[in-house]
N, C-alpha and C. Protein backbone atom coordinates (compact mmCIF):
# COMPACT_ATOMS: atom_id res chain seq x y z
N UNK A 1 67.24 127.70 116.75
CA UNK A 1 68.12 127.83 115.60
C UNK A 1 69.17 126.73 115.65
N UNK A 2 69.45 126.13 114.51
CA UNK A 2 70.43 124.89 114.43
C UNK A 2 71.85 125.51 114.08
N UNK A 3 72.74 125.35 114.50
CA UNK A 3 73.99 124.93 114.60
C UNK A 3 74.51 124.09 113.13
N UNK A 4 75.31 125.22 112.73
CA UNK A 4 75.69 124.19 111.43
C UNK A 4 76.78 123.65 111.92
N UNK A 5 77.33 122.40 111.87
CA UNK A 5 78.40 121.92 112.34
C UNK A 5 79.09 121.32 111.01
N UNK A 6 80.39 121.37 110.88
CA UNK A 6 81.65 121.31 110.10
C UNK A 6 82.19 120.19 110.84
N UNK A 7 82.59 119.24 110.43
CA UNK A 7 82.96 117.93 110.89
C UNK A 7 82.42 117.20 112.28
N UNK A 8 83.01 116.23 112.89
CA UNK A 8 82.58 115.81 113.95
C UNK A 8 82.75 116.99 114.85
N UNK A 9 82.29 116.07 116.17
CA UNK A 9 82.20 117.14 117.31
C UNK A 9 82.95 116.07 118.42
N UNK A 10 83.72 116.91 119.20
CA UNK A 10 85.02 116.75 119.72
C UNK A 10 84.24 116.32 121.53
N UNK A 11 83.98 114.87 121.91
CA UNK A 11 83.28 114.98 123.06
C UNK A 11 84.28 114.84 124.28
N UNK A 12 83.89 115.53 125.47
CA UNK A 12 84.54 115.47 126.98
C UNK A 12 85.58 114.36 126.93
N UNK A 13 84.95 113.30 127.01
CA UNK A 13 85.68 111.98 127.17
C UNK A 13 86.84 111.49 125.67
N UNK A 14 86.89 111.96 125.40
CA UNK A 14 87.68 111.90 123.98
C UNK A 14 88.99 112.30 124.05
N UNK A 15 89.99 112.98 125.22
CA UNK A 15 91.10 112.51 125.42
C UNK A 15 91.50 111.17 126.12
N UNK A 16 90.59 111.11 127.01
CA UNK A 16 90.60 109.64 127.72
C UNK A 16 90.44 108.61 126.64
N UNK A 17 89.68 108.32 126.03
CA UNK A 17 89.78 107.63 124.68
C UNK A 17 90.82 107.18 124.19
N UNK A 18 91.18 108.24 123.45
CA UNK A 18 92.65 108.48 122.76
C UNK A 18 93.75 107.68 123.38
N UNK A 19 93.73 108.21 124.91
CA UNK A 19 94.43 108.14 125.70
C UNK A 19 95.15 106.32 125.89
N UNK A 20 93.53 105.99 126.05
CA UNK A 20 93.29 104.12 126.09
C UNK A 20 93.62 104.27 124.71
N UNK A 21 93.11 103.95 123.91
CA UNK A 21 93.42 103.51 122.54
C UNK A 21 94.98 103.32 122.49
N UNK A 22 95.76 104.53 122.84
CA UNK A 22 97.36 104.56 122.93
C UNK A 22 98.46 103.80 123.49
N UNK A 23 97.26 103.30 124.79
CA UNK A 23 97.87 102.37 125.44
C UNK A 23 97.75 100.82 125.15
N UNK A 24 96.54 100.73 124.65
CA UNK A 24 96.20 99.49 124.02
C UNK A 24 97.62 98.98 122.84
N UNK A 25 97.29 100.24 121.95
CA UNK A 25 98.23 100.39 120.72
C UNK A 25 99.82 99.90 121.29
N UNK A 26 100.23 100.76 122.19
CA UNK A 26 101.47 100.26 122.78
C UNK A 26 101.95 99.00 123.43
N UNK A 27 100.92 98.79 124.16
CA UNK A 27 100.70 97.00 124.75
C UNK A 27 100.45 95.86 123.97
N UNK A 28 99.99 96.24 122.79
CA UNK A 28 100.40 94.99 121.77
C UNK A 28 101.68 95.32 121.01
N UNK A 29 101.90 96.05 120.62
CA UNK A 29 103.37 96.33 120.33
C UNK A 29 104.29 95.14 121.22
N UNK A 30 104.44 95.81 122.56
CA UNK A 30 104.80 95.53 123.56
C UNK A 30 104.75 93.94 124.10
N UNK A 31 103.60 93.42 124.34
CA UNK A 31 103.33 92.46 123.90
C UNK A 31 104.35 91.28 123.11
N UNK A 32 103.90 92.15 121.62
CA UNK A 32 104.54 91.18 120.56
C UNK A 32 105.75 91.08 120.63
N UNK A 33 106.92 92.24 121.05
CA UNK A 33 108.23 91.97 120.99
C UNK A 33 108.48 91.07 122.52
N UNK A 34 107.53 91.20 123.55
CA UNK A 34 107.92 90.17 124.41
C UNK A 34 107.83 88.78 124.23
N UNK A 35 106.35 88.57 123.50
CA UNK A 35 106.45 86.97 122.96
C UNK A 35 107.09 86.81 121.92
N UNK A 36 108.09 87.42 120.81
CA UNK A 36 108.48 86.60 120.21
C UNK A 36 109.82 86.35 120.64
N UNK A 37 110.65 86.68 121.50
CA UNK A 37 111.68 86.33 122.54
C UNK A 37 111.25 85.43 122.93
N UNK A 38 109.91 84.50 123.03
CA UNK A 38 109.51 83.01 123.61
C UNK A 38 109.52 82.13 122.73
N UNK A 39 109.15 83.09 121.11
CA UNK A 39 108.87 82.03 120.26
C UNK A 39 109.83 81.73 119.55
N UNK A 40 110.06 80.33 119.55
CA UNK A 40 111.60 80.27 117.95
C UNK A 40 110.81 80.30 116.68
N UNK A 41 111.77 80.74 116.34
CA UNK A 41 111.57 81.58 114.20
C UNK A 41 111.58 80.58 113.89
N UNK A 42 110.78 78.95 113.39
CA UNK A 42 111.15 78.19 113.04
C UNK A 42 110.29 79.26 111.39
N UNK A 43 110.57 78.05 110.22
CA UNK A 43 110.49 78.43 108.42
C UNK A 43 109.09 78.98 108.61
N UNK A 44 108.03 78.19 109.13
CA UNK A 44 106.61 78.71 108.99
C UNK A 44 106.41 79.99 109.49
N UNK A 45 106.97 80.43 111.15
CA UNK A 45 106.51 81.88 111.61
C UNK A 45 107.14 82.64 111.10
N UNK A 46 108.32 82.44 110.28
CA UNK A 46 109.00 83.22 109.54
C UNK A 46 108.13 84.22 108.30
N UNK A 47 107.56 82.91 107.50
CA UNK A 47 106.84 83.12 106.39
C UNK A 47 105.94 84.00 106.83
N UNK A 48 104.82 83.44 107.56
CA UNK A 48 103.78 84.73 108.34
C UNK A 48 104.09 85.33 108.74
N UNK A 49 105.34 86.14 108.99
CA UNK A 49 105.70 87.72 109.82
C UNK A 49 105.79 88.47 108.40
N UNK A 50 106.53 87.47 107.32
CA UNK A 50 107.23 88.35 105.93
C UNK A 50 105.90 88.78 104.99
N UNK A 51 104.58 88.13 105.81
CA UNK A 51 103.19 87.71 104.51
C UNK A 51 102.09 88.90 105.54
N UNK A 52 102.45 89.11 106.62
CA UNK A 52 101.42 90.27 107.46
C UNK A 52 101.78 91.37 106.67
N UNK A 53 102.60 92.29 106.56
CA UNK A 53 102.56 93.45 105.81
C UNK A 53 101.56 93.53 104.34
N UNK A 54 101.66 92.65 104.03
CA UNK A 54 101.26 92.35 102.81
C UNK A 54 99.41 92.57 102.96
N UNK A 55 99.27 91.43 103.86
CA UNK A 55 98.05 91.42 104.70
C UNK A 55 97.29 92.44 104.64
N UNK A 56 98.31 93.59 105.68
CA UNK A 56 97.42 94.27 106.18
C UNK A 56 96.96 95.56 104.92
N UNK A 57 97.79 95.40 104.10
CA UNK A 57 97.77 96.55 103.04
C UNK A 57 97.30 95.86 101.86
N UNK A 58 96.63 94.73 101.60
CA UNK A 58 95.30 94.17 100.89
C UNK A 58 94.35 94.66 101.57
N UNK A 59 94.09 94.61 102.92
CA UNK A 59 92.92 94.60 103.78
C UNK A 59 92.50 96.12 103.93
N UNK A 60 93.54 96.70 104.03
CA UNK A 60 93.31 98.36 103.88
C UNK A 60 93.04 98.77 102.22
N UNK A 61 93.77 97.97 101.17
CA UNK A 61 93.06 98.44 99.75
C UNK A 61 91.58 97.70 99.39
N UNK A 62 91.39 96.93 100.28
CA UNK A 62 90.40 96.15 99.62
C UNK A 62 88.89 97.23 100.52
N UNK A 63 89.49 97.47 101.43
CA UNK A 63 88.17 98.38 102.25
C UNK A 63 88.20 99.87 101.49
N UNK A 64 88.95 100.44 101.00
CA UNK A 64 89.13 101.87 100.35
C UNK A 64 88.34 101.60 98.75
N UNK A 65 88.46 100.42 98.51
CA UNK A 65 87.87 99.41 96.79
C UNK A 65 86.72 99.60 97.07
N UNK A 66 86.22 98.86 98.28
CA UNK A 66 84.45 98.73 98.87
C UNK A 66 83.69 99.69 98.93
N UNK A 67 84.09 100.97 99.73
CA UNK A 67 83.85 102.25 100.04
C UNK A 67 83.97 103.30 99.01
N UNK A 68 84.64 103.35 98.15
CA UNK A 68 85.81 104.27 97.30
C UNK A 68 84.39 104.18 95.96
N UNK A 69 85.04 104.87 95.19
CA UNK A 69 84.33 105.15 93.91
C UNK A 69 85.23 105.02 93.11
N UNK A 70 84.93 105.29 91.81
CA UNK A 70 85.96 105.19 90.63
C UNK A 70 87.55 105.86 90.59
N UNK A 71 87.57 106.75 91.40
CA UNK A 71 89.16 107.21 91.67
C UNK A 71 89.81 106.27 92.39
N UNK A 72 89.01 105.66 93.54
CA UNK A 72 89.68 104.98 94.23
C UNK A 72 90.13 103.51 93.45
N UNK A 73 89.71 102.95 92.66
CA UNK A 73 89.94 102.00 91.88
C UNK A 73 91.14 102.03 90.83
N UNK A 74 90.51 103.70 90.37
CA UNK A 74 91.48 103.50 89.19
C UNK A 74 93.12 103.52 89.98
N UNK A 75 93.20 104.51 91.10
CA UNK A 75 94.18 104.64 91.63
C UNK A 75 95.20 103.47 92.04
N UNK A 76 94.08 102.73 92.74
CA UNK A 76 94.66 100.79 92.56
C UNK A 76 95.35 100.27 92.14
N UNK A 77 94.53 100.10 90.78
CA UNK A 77 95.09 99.85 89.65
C UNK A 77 96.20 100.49 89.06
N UNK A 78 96.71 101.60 89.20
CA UNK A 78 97.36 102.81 88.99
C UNK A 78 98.94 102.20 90.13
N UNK A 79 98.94 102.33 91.01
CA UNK A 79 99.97 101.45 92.25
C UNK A 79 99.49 100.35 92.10
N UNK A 80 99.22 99.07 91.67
CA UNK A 80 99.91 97.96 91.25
C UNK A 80 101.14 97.59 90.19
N UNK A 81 100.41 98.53 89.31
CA UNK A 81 101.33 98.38 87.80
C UNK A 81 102.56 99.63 88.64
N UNK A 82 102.48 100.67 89.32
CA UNK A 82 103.39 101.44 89.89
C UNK A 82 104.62 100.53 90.37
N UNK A 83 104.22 99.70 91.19
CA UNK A 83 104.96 99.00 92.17
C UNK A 83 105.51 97.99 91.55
N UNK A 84 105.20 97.46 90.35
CA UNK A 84 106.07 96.48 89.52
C UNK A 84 106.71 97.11 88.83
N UNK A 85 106.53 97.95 88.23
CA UNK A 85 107.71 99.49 87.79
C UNK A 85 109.16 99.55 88.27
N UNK A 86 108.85 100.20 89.28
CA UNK A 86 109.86 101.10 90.25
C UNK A 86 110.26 99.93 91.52
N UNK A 87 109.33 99.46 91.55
CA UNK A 87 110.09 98.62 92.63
C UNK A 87 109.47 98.87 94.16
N UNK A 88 109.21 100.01 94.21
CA UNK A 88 108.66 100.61 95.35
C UNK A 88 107.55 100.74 96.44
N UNK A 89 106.75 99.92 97.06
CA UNK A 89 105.65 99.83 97.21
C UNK A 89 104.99 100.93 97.84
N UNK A 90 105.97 101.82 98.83
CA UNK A 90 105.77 102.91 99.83
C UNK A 90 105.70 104.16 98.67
N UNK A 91 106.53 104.13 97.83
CA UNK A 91 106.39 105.20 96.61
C UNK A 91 105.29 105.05 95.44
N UNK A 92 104.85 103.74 95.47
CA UNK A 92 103.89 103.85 94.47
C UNK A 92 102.05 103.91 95.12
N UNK A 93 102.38 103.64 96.37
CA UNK A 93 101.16 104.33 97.62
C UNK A 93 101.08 105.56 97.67
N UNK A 94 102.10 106.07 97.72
CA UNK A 94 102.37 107.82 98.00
C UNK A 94 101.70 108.06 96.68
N UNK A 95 102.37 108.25 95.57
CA UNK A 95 101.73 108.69 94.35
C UNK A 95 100.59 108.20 94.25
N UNK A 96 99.70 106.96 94.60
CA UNK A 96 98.56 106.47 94.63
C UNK A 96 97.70 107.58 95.43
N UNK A 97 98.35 108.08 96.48
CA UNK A 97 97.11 108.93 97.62
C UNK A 97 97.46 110.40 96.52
N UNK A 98 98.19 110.71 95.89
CA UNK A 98 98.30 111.87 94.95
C UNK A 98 97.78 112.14 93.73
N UNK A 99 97.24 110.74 93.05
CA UNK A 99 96.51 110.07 91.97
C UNK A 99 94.77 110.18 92.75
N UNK A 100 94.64 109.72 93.93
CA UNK A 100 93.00 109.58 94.21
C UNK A 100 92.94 111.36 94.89
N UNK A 101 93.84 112.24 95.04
CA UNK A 101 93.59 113.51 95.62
C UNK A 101 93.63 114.61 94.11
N UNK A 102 94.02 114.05 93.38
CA UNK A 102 94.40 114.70 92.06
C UNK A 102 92.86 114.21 91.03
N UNK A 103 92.51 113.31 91.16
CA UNK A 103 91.12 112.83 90.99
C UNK A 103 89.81 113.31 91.10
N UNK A 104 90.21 113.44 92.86
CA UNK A 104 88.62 113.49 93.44
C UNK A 104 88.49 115.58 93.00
N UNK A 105 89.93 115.85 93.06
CA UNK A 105 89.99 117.85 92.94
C UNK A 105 89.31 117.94 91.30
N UNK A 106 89.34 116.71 90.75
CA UNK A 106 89.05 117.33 89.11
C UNK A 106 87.11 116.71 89.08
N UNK A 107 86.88 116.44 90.15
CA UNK A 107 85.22 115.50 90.52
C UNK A 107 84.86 114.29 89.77
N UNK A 108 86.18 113.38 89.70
CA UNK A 108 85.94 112.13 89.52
C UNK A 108 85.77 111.45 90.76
């Protein structure tokens, strides 16, 4: 008889995991605030510290675009025009994840 299973399954080694992952996570942290005490802020590394945020939250909408279906798009689209609005980019994300959860509940 099979086993219906409801999400993943939680294996032995999977606090140890975590565990590394955490430390990894912390050691580049760690890391980064030690080297940039080496590095001087000249205009250019400036620009690329102020242009990574940006980065990384194209790179995270552009993979949710790829994957995503029509909520996830419209939602996009939905926090772009949000965020030239209000001003807000963290508030017009929030309402964006409330726009693709308000979406997917109506089976778009």
């Amino acid at each position: 008889m099979r086993q219906l299973c409801i999400g993943p399954q939680m294996s032995d080694g999977f606090p140890v995991l975590l565990l590394v992952m955490a430390a990894a996570a912390f050691l580049c942290r760690a890391a980064g605030f030690t080297l940039m005490r080496l590095v001087p802020v000249s205009a250019r590394v400036e620009a690329a510290l102020r242009a990574t945020p940006l980065a990384v939250m194209a790179g995270i909408a552009a993979l949710a675009l790829a994957q995503g279906g029509p909520a996830e798009a419209l939602a996009l689209g939905v926090v772009v025009v949000l965020t030239r609005l209000i001003g807000s980019d963290v508030a017009a994300a929030l309402l964006g994840v409330a726009l693709v959860a308000a979406l997917r509940w109506m089976g778009v």
